[in-house]
PDB file of N, CA and C in Angstrom:
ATOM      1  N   UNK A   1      24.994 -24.779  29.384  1.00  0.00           N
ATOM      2  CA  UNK A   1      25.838 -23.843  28.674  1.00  0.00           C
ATOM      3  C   UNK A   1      26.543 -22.977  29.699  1.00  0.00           C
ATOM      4  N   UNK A   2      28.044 -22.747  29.257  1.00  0.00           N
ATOM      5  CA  UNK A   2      28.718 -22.048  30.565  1.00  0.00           C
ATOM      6  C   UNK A   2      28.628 -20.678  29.948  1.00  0.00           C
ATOM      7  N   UNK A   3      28.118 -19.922  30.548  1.00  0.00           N
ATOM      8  CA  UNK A   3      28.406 -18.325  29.809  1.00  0.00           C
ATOM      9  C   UNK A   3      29.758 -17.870  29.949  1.00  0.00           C
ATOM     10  N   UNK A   4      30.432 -18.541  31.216  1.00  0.00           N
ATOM     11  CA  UNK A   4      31.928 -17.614  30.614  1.00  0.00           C
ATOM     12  C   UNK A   4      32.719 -18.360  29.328  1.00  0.00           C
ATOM     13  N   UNK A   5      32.127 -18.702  28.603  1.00  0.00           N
ATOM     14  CA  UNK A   5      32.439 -19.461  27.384  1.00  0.00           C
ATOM     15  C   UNK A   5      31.745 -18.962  26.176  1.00  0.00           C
ATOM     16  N   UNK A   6      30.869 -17.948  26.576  1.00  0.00           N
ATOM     17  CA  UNK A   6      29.869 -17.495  25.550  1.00  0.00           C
ATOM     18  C   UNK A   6      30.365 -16.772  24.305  1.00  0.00           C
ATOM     19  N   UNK A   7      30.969 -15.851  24.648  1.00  0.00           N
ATOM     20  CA  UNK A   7      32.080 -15.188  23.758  1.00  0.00           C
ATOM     21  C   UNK A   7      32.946 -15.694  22.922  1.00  0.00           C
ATOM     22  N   UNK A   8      33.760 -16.735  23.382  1.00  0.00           N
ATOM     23  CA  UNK A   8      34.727 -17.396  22.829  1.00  0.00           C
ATOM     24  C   UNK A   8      33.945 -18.212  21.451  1.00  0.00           C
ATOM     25  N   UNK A   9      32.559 -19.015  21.926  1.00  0.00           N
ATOM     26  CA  UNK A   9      32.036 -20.151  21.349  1.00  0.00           C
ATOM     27  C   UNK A   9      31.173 -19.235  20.142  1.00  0.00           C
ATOM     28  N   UNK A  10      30.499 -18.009  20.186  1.00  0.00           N
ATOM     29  CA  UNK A  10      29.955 -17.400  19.414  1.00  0.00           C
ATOM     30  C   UNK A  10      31.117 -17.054  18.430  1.00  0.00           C
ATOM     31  N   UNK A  11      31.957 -16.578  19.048  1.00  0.00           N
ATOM     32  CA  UNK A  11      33.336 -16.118  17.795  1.00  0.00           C
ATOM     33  C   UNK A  11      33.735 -16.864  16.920  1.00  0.00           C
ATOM     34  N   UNK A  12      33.649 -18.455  17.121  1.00  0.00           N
ATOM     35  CA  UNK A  12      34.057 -19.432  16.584  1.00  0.00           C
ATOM     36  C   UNK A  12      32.875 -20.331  16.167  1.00  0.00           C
ATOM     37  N   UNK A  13      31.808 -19.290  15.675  1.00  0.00           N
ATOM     38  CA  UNK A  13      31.163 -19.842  15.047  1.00  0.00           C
ATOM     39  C   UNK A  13      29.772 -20.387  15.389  1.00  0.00           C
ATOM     40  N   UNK A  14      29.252 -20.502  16.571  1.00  0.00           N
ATOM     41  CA  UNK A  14      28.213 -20.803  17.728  1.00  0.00           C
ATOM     42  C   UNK A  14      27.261 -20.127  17.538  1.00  0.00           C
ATOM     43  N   UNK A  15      26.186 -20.395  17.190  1.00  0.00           N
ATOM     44  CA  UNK A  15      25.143 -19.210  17.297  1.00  0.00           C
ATOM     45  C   UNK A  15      23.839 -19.356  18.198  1.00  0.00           C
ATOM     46  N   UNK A  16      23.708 -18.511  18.838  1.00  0.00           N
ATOM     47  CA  UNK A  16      23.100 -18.553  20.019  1.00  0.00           C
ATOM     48  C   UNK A  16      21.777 -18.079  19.383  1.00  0.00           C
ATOM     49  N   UNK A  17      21.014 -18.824  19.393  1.00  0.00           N
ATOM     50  CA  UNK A  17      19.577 -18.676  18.992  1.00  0.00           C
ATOM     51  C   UNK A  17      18.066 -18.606  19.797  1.00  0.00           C
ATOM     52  N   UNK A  18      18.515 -18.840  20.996  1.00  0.00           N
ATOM     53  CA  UNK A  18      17.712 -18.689  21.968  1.00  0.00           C
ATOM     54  C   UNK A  18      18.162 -18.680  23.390  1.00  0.00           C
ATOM     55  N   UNK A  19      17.630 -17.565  23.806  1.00  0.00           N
ATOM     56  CA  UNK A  19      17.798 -17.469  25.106  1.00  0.00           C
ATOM     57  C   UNK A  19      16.961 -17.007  26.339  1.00  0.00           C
ATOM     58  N   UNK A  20      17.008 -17.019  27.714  1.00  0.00           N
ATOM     59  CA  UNK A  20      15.960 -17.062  28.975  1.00  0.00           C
ATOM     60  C   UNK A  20      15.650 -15.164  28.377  1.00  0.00           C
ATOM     61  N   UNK A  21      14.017 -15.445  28.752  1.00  0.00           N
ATOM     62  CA  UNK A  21      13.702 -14.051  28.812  1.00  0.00           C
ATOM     63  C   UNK A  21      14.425 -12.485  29.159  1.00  0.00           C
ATOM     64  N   UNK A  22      15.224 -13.139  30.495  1.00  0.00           N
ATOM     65  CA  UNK A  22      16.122 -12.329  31.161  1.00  0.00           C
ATOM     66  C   UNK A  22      17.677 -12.300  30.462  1.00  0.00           C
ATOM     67  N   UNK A  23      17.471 -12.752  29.263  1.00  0.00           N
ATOM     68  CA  UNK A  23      19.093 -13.070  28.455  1.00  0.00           C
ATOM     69  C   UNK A  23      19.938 -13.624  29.250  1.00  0.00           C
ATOM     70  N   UNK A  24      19.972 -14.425  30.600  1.00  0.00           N
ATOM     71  CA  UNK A  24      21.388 -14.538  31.086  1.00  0.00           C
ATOM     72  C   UNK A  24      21.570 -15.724  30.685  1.00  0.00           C
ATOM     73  N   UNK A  25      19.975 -16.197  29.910  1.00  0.00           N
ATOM     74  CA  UNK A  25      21.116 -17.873  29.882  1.00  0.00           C
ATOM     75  C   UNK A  25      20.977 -18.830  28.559  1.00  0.00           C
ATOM     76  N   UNK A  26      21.107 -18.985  28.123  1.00  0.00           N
ATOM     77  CA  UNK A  26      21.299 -20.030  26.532  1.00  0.00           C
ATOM     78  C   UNK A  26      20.551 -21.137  26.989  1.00  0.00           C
ATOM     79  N   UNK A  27      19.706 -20.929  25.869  1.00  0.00           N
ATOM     80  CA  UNK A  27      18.760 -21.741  25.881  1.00  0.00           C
ATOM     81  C   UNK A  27      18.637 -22.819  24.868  1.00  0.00           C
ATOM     82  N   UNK A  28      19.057 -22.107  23.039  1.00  0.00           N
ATOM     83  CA  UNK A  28      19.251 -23.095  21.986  1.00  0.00           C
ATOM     84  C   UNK A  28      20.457 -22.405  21.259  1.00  0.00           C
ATOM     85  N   UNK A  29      21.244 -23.338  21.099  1.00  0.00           N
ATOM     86  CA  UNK A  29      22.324 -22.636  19.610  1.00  0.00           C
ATOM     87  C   UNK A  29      22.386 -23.771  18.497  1.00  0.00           C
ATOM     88  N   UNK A  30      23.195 -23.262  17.644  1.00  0.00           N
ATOM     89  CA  UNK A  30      22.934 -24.257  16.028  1.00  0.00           C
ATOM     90  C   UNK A  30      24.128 -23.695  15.613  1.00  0.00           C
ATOM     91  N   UNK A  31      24.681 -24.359  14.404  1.00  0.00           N
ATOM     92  CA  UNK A  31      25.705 -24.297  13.848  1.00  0.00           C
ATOM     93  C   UNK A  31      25.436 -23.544  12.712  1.00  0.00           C
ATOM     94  N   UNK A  32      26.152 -22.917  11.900  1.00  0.00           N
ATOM     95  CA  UNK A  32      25.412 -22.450  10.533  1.00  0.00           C
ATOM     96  C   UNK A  32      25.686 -23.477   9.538  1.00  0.00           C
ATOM     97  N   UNK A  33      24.953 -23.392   8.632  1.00  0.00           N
ATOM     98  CA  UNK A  33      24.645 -24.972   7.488  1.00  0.00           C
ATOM     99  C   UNK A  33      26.038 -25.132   6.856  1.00  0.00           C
ATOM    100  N   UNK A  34      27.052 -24.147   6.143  1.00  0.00           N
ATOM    101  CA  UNK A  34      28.164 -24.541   6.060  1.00  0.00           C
ATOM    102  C   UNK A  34      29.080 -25.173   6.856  1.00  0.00           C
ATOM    103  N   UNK A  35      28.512 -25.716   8.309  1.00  0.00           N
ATOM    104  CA  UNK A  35      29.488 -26.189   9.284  1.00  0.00           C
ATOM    105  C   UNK A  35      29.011 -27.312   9.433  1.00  0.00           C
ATOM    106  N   UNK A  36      27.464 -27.494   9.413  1.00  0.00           N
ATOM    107  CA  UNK A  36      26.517 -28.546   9.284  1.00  0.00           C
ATOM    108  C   UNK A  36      25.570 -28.545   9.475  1.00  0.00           C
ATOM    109  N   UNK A  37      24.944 -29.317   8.359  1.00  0.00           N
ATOM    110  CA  UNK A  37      23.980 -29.161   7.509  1.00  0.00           C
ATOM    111  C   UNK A  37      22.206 -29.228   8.398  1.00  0.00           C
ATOM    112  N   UNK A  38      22.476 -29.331   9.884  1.00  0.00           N
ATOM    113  CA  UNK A  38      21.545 -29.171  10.524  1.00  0.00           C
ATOM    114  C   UNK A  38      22.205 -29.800  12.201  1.00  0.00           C
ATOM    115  N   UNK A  39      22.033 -28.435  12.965  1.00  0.00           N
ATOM    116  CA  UNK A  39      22.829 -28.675  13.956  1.00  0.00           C
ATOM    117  C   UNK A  39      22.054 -27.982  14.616  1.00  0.00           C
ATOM    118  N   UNK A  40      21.474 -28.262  15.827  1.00  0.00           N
ATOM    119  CA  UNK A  40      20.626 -27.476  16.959  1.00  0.00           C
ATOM    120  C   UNK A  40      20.263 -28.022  18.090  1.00  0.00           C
ATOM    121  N   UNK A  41      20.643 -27.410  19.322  1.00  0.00           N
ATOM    122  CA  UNK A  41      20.919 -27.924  20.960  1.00  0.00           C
ATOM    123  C   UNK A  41      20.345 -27.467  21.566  1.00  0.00           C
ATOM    124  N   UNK A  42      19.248 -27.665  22.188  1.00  0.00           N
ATOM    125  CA  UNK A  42      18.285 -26.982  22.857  1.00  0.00           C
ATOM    126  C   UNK A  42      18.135 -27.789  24.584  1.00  0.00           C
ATOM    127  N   UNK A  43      18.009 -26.566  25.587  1.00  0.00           N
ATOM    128  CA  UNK A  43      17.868 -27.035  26.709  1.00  0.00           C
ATOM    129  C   UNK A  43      16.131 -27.557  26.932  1.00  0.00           C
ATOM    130  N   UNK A  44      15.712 -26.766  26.011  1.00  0.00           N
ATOM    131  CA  UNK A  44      13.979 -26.989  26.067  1.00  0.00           C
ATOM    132  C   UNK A  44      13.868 -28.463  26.037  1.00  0.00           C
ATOM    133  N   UNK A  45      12.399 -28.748  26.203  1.00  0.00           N
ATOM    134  CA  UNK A  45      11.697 -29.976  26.176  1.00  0.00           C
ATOM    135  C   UNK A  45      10.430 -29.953  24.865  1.00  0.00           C
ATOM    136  N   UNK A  46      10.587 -29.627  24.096  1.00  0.00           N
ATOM    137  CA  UNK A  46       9.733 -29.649  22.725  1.00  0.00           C
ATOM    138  C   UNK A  46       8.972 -31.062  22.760  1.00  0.00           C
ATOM    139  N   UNK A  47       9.517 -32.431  23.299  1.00  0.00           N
ATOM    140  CA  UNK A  47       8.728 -33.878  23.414  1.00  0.00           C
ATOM    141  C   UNK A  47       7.271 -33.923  24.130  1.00  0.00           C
ATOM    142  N   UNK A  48       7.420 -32.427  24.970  1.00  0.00           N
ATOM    143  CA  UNK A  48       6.395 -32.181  26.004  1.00  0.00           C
ATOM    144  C   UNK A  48       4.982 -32.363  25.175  1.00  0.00           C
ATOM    145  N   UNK A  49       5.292 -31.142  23.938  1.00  0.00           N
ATOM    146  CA  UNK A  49       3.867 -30.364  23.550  1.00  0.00           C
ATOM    147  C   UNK A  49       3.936 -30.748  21.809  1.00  0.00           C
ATOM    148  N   UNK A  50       4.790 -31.978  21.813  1.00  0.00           N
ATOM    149  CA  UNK A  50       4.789 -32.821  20.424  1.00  0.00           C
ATOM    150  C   UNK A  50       3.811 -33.757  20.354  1.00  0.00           C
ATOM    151  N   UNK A  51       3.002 -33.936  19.133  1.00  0.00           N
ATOM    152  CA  UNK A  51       1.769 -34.844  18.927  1.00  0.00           C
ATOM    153  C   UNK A  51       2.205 -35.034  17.362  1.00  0.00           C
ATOM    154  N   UNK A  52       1.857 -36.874  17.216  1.00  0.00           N
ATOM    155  CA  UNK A  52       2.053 -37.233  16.110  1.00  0.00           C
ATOM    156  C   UNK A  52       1.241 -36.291  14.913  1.00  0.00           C
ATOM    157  N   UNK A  53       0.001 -35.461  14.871  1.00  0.00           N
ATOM    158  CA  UNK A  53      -0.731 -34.980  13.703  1.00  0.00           C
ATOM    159  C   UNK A  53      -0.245 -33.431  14.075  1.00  0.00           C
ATOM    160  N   UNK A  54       0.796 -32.966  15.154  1.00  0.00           N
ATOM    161  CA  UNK A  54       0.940 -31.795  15.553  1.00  0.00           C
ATOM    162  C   UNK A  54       2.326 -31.584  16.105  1.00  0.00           C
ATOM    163  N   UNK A  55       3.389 -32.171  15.605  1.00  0.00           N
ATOM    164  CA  UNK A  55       4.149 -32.054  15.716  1.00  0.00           C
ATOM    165  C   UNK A  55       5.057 -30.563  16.248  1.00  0.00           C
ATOM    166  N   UNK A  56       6.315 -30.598  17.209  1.00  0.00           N
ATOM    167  CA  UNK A  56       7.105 -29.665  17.542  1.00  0.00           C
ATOM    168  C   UNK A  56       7.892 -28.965  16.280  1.00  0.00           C
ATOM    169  N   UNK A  57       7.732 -27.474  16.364  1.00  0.00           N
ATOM    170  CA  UNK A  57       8.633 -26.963  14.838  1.00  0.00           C
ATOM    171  C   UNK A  57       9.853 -27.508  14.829  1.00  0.00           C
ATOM    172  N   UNK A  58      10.740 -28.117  16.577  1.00  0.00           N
ATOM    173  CA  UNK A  58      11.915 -28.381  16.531  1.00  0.00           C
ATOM    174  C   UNK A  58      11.729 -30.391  15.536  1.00  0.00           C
ATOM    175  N   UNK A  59      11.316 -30.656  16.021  1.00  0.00           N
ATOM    176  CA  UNK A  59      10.934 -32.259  15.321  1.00  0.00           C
ATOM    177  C   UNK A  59      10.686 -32.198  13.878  1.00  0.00           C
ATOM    178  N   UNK A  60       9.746 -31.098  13.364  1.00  0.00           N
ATOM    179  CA  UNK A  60       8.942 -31.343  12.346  1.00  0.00           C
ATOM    180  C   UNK A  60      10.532 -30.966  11.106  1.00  0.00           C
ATOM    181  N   UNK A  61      10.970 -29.682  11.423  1.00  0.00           N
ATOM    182  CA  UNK A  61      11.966 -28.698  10.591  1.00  0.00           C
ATOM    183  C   UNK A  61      13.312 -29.949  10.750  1.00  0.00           C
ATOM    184  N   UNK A  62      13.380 -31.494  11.449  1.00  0.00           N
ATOM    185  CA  UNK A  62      14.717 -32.166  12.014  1.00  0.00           C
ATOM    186  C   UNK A  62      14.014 -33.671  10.814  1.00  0.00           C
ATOM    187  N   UNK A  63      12.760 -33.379  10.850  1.00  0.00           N
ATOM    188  CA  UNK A  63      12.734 -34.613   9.884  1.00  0.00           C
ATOM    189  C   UNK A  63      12.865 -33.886   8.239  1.00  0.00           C
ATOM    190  N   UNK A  64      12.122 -32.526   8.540  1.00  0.00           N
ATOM    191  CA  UNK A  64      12.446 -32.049   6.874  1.00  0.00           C
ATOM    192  C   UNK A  64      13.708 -32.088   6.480  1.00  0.00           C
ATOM    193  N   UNK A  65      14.659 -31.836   7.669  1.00  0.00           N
ATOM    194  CA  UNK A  65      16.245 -31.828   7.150  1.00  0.00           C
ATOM    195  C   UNK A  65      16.936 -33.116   6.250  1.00  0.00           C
ATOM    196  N   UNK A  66      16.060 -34.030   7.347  1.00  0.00           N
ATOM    197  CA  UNK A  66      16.675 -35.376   6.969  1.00  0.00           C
ATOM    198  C   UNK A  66      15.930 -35.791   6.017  1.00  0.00           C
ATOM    199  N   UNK A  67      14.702 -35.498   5.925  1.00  0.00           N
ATOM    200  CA  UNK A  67      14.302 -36.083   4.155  1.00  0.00           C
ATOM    201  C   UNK A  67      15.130 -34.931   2.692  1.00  0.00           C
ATOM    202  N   UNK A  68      15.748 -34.184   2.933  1.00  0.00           N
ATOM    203  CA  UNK A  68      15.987 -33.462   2.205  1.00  0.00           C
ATOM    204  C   UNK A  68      17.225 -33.631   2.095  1.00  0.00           C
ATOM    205  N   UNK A  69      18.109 -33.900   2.884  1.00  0.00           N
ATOM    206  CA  UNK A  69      19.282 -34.539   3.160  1.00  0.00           C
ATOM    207  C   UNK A  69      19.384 -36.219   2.282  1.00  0.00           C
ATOM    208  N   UNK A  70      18.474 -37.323   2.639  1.00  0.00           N
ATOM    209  CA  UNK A  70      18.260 -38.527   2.126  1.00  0.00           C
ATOM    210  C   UNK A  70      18.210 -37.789   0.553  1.00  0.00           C
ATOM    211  N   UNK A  71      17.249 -37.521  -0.202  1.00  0.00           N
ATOM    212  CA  UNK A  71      17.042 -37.143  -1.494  1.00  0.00           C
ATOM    213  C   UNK A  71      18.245 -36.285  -2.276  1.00  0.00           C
ATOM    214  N   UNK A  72      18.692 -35.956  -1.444  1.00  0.00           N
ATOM    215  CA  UNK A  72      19.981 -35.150  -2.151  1.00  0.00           C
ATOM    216  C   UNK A  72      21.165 -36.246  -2.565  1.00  0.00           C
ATOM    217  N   UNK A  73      21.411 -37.439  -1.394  1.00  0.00           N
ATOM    218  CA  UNK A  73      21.912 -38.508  -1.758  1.00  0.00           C
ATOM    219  C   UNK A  73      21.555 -39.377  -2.491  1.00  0.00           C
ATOM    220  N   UNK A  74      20.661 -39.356  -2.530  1.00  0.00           N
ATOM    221  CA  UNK A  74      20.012 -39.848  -3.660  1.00  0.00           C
ATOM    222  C   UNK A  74      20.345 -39.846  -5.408  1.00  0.00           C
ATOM    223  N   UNK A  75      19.620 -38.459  -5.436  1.00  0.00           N
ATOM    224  CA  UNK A  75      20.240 -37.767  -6.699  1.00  0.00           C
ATOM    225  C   UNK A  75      21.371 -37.965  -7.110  1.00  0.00           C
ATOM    226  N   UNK A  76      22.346 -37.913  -5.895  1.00  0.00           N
ATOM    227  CA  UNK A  76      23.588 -38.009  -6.393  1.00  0.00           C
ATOM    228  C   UNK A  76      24.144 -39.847  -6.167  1.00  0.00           C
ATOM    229  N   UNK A  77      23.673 -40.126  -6.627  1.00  0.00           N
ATOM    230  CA  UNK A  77      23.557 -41.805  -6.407  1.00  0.00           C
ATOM    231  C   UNK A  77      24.589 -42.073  -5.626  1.00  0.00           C
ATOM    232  N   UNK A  78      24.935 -41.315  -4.362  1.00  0.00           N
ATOM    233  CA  UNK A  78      26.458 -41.987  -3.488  1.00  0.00           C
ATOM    234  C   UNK A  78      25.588 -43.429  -2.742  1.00  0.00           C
ATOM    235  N   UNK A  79      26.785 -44.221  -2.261  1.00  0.00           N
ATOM    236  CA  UNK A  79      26.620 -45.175  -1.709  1.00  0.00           C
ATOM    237  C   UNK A  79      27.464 -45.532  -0.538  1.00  0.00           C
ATOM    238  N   UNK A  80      27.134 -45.809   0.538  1.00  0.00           N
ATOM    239  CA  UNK A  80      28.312 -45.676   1.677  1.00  0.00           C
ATOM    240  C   UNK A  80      29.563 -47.224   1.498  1.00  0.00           C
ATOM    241  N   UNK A  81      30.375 -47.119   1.543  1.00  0.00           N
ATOM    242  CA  UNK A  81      31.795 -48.037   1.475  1.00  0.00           C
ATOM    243  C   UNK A  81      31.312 -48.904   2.622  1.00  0.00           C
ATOM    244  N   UNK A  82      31.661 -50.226   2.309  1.00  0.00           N
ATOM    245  CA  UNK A  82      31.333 -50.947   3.053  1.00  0.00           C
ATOM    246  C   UNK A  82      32.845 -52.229   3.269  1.00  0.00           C
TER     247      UNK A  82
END
């Protein structure tokens, strides 16, 4: 993440959701759900301290999206064009 870009990218919507103890440096941002529907960039390594019965909140909260996401299509019986 370039910080002299920080300003610009937050204004337009960027949300900076995590950052180094010392604030100088971006660590995770995400989009807000009206922009899309699950968007989050993280410099971390969450794969580190992920276990299949103990999963990372970043993994665990990325599959809830997507099962909740699948079922919504669902409901709405769309079907992709082929």
């Amino acid at each position: 993440f370039n910080n002299a870009y920080r300003k610009q990218l937050s204004e337009a919507g960027l949300v900076i959701s995590g950052v180094s103890p010392d604030e100088r440096l971006v660590e995770m941002v995400e989009l807000p759900k009206d922009v899309h529907p699950w968007f989050v960039a993280s410099q971390a390594h969450p794969e580190f301290k992920s276990r299949p019965t103990s999963p990372a909140p970043l993994f665990r909260e990325f599959a809830r999206a997507a099962i909740a996401h699948h079922e919504e299509i669902d409901r709405h019986d769309v079907r992709p064009v082929r």
